[in-house]
Protein backbone atom coordinates (compact mmCIF):
# COMPACT_ATOMS: atom_id res chain seq x y z
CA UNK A 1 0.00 0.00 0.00
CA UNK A 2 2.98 2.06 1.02
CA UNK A 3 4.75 1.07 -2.61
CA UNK A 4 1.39 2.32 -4.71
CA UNK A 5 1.21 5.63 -2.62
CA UNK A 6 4.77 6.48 -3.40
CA UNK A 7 4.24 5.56 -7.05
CA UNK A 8 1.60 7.99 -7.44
CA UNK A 9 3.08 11.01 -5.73
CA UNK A 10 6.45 9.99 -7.72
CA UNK A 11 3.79 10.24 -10.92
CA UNK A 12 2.35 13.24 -10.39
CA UNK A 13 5.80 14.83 -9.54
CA UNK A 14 6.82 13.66 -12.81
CA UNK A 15 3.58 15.32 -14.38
CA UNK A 16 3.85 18.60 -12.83
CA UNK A 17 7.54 18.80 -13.90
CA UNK A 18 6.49 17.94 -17.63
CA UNK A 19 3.82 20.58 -17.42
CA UNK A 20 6.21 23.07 -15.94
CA UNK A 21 9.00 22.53 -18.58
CA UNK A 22 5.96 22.48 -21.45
CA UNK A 23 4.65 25.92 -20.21
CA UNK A 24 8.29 27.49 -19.66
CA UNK A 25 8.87 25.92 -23.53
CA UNK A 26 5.60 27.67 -24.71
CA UNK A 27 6.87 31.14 -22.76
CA UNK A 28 10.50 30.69 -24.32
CA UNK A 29 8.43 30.37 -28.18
CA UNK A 30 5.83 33.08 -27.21
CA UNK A 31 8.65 35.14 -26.44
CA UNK A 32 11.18 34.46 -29.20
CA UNK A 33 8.33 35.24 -31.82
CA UNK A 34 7.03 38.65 -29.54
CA UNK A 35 10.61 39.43 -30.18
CA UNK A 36 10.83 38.40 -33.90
CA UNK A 37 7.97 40.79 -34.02
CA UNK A 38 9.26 43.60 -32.36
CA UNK A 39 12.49 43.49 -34.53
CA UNK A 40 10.87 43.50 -37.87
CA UNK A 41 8.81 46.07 -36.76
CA UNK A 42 11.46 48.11 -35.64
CA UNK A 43 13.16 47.56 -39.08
CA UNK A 44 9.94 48.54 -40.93
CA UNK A 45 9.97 51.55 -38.69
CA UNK A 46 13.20 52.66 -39.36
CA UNK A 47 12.96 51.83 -43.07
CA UNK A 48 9.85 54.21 -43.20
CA UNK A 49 12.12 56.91 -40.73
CA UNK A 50 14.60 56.73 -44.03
CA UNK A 51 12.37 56.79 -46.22
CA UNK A 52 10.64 60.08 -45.27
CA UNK A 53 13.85 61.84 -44.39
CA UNK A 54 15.02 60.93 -47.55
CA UNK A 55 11.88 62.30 -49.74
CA UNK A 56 11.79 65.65 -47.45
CA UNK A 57 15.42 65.93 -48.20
CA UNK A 58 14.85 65.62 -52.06
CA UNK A 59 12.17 67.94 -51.84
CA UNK A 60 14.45 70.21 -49.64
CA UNK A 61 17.15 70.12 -51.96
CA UNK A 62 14.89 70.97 -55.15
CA UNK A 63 13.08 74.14 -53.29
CA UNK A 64 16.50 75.45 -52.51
CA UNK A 65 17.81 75.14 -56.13
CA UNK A 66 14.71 76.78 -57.39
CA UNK A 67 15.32 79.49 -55.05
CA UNK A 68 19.06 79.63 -55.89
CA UNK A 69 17.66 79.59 -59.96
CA UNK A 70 15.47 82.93 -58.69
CA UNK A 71 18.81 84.32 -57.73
CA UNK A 72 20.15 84.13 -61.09
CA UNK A 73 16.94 85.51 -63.76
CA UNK A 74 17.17 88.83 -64.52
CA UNK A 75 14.74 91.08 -66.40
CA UNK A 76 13.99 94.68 -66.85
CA UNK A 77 10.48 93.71 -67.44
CA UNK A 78 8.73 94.73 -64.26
CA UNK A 79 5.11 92.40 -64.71
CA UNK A 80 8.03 89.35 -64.83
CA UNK A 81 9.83 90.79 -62.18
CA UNK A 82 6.46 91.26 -59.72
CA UNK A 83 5.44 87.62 -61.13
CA UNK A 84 9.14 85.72 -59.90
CA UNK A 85 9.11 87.63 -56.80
CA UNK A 86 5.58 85.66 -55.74
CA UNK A 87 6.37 82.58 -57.08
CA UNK A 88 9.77 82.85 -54.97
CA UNK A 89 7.67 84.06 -51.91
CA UNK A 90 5.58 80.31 -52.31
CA UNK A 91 8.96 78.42 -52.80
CA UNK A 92 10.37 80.02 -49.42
CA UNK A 93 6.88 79.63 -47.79
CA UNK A 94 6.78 75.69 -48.80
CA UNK A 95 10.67 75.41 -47.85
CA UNK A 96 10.19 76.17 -44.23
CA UNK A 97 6.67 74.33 -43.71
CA UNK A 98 8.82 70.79 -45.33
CA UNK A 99 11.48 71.56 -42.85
CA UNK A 100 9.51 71.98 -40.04
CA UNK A 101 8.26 68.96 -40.91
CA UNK A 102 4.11 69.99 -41.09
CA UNK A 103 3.66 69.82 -44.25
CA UNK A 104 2.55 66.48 -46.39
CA UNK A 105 5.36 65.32 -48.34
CA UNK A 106 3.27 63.93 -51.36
CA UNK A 107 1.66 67.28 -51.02
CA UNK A 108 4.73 69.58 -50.82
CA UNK A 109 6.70 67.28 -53.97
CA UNK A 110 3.64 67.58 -56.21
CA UNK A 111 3.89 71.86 -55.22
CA UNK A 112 7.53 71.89 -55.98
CA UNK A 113 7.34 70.22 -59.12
CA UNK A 114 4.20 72.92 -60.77
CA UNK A 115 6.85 75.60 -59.07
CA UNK A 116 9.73 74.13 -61.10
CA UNK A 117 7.25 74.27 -64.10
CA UNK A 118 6.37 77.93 -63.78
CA UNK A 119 10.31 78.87 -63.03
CA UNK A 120 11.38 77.14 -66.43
CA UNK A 121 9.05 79.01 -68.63
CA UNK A 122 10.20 82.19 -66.98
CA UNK A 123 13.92 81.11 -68.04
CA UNK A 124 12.25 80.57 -71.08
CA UNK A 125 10.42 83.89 -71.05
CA UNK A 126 14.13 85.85 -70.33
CA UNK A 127 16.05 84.18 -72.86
CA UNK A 128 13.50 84.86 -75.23
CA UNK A 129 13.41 88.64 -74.50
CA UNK A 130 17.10 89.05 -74.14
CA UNK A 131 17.09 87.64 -77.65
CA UNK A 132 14.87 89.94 -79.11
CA UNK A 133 16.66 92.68 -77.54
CA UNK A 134 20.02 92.04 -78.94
CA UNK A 135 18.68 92.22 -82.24
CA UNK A 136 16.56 95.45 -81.93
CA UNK A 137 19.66 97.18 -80.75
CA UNK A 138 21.39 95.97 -83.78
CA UNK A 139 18.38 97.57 -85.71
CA UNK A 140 18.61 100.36 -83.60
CA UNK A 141 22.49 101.25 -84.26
CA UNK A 142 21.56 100.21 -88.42
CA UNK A 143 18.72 102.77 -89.18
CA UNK A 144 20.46 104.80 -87.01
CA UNK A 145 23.48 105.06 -89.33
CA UNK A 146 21.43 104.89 -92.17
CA UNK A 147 19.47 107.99 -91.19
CA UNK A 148 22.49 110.06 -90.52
CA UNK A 149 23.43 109.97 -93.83
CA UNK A 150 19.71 111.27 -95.11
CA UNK A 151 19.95 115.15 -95.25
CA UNK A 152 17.50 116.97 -93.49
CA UNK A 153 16.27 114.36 -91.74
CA UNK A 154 17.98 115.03 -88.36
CA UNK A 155 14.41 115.32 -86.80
CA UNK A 156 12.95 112.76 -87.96
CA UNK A 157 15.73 110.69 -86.81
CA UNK A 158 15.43 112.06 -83.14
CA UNK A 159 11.98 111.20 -83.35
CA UNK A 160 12.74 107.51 -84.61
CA UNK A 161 15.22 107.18 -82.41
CA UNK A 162 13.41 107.10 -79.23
CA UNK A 163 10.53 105.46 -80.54
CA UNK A 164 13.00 102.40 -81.56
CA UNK A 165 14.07 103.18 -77.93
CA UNK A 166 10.36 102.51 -76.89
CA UNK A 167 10.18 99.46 -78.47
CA UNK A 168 13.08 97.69 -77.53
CA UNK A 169 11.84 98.22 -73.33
CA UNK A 170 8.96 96.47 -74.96
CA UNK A 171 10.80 93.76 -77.16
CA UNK A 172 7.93 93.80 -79.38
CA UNK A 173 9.55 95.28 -82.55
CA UNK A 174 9.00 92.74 -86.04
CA UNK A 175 12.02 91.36 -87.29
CA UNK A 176 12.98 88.98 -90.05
CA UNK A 177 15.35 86.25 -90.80
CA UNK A 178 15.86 85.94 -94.38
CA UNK A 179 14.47 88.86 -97.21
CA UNK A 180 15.18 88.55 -100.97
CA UNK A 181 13.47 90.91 -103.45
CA UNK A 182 13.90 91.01 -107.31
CA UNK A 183 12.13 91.63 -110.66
CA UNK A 184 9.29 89.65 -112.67
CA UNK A 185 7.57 89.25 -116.11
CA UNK A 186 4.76 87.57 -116.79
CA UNK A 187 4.99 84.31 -119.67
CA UNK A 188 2.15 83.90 -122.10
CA UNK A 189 1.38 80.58 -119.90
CA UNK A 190 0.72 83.37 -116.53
CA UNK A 191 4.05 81.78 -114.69
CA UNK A 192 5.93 84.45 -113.03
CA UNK A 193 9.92 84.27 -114.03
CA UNK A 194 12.89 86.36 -112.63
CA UNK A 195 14.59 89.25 -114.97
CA UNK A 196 17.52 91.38 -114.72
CA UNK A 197 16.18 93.28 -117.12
CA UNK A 198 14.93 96.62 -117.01
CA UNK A 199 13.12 96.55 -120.11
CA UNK A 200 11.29 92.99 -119.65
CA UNK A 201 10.09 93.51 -116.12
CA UNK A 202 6.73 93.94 -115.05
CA UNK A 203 6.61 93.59 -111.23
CA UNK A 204 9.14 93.22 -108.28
CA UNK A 205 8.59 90.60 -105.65
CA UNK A 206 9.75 90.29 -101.65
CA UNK A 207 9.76 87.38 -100.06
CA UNK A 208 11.14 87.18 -96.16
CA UNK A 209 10.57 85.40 -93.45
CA UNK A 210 9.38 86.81 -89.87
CA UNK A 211 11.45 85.51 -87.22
CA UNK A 212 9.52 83.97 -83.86
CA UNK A 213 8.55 87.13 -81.42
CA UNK A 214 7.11 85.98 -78.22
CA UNK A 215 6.98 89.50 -76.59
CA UNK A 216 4.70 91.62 -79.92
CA UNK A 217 1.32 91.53 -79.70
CA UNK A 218 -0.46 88.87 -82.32
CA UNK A 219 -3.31 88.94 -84.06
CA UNK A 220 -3.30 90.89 -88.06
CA UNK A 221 -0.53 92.97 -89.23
CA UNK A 222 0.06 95.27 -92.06
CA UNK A 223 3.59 95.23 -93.72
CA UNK A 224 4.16 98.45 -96.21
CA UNK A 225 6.75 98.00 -98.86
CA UNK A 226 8.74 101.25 -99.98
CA UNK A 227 10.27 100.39 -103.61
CA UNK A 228 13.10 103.25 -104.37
CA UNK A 229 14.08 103.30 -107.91
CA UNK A 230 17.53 104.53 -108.98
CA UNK A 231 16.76 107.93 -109.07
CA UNK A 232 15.49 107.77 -105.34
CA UNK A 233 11.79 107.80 -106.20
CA UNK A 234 9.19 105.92 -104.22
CA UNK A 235 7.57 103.85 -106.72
CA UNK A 236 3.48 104.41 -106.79
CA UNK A 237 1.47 101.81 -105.96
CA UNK A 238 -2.01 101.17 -107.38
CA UNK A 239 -4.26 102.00 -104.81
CA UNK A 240 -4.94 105.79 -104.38
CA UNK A 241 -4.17 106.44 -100.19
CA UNK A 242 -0.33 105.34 -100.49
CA UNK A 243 0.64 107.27 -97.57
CA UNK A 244 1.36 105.80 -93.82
CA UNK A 245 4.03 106.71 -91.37
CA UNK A 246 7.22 105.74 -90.50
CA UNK A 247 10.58 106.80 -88.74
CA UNK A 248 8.44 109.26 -87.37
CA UNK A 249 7.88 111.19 -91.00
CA UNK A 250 4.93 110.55 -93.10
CA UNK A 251 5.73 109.28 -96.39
CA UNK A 252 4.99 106.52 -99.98
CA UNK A 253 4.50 103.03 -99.86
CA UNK A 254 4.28 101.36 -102.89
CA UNK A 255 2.57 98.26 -101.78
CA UNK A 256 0.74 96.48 -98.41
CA UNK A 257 -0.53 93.77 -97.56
CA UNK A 258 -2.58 92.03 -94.29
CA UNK A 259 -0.98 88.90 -92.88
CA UNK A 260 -1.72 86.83 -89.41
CA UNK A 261 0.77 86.84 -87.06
CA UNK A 262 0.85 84.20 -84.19
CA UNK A 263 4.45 85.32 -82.36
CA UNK A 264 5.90 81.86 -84.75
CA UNK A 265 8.12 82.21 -87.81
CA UNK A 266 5.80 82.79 -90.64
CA UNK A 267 6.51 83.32 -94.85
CA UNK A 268 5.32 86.35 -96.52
CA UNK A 269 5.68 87.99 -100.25
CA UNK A 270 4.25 91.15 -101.21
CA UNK A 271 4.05 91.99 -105.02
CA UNK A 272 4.36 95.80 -106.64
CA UNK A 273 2.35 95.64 -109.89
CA UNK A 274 1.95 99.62 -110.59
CA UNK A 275 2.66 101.77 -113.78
CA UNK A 276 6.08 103.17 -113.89
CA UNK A 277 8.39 102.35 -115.76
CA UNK A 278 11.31 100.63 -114.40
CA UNK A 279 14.77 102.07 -115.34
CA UNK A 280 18.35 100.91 -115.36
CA UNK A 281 20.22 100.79 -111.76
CA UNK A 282 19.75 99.81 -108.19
CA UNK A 283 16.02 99.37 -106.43
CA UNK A 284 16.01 99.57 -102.79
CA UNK A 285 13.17 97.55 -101.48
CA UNK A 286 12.02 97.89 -97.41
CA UNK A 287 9.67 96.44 -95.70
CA UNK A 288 8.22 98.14 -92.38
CA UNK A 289 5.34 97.35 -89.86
CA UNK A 290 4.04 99.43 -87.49
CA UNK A 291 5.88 102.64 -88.46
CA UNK A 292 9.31 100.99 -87.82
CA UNK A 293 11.52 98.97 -90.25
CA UNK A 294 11.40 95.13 -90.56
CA UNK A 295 14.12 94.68 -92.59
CA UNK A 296 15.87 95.54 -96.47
CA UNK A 297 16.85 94.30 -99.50
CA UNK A 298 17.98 95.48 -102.89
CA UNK A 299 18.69 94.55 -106.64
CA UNK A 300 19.92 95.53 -110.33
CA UNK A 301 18.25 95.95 -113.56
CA UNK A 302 20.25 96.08 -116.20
């Protein structure tokens, strides 16, 4: 009775040491996978941590470049000027907000990225004006020299002078990149062909090209074309009011015409078909727009 007593209690010893080293197994797994947890979570949260400090750096670093591209456009224009200063005012206003970290970072790239937008087509915008500058200044100091050699036409030249000044604070004077003019005579068939020839021509023809102008107003312009013969006569053109002004003087044209200008390169002729008759020598052919000159060509009849 004694033996089967001691049996059992040496059982149930045996069971309650199974059951302790069962539950301290289950704590050791419970823990070692709380812990596997907590590491990858850590790792996830420090992935994200890089992640984010990484994006608001990128977005730090573009702001400041914009603002250091600010530093660097300069214009005369004072609407452009007003316009940069604001959009510079909402780069340093977004700066500081994604450095202070309150701002949403999808939020603030999307932001940066229309700002970056906006600052190129002012770069755009500059480069375009300087352009057209440099080659109104060129026209300037041309006509200029041309005028001085005019007699009596030291007023006029005054006048023209600081209207051409006028226009180049504007940048909105016509200009073009290629001009050829010469003489025609019409074929039995109708087909226009080129002469030399004084005696054989019937018409005179420019062709040119205006060059791109984003600053000048678009929409219709008239072109007037001044044909000087050899003995410095305007040549008449057909249509009775031949008169319009330019260089600040009133004055002949000896043709016109209409044409729609959209600030792009476009091709234009305009044809003189009048009367006179064309003589031996040099012909001077201009083309102007807006009371200033566009550009010149000339040619010989023989």
């Amino acid at each position: 009775m004694e033996q089967t007593n001691a049996s059992e209690k040496k059982n149930r010893s045996n069971t309650g040491l199974l059951l302790l080293v069962v539950l301290l197994l289950i704590s050791n797994v419970f823990q070692f996978i709380m812990y596997n947890q907590s590491e990858r979570h850590a790792k996830e949260t420090q992935a994200e941590v890089e992640r984010v400090t990484s994006e608001k750096e990128g977005v730090t670093e573009l702001l400041e470049k914009m603002l250091a591209s600010y530093d660097t456009l300069n214009t005369e224009n004072e609407q452009l000027t007003v316009e940069m200063e604001a959009q510079r005012e909402k780069i340093e206003s977004l700066l500081d907000q994604v450095k202070r970290g309150n701002y949403d970072l999808n939020k603030a790239k999307k932001e940066a990225e229309t700002l970056r937008r906006i600052m190129k087509g002012y770069v755009a915008t500059i480069d375009s004006l300087n352009q057209a500058n440099k080659q109104l200044t060129a026209d300037k100091i041309n006509l200029t020299q041309e005028l001085g050699e005019v007699k009596g036409q030291k007023d006029a030249l005054n006048s023209k002078a600081q209207e051409l000044e006028g226009k180049i604070a504007k940048g909105s004077v016509l200009h073009t990149t290629s001009i050829v003019a010469n003489a025609l005579f019409m074929r039995n068939n109708g087909k226009q062909v080129e002469t030399d020839r004084a005696k054989k021509a019937e018409m005179i023809k420019c062709c040119f090209t205006l060059g791109e102008n984003k600053v000048t107003t678009s929409g219709d312009k008239t072109l007037y074309m001044r044909v000087i013969s050899p003995d410095g006569k305007v040549l008449r053109a057909t249509e009775s009011d031949n008169r319009f002004k330019f260089n600040g003087v009133e004055g002949e044209f000896s043709a016109r015409r209409e044409i729609n200008y959209q600030n792009q390169a476009v091709d234009a002729c305009i044809f003189w078909t009048g009367t006179d008759e064309l003589r031996t020598g040099q012909y001077i052919v201009e083309v102007y727009e807006a009371g200033a000159l566009v550009s010149k060509s000339s040619f010989d009849l023989k």
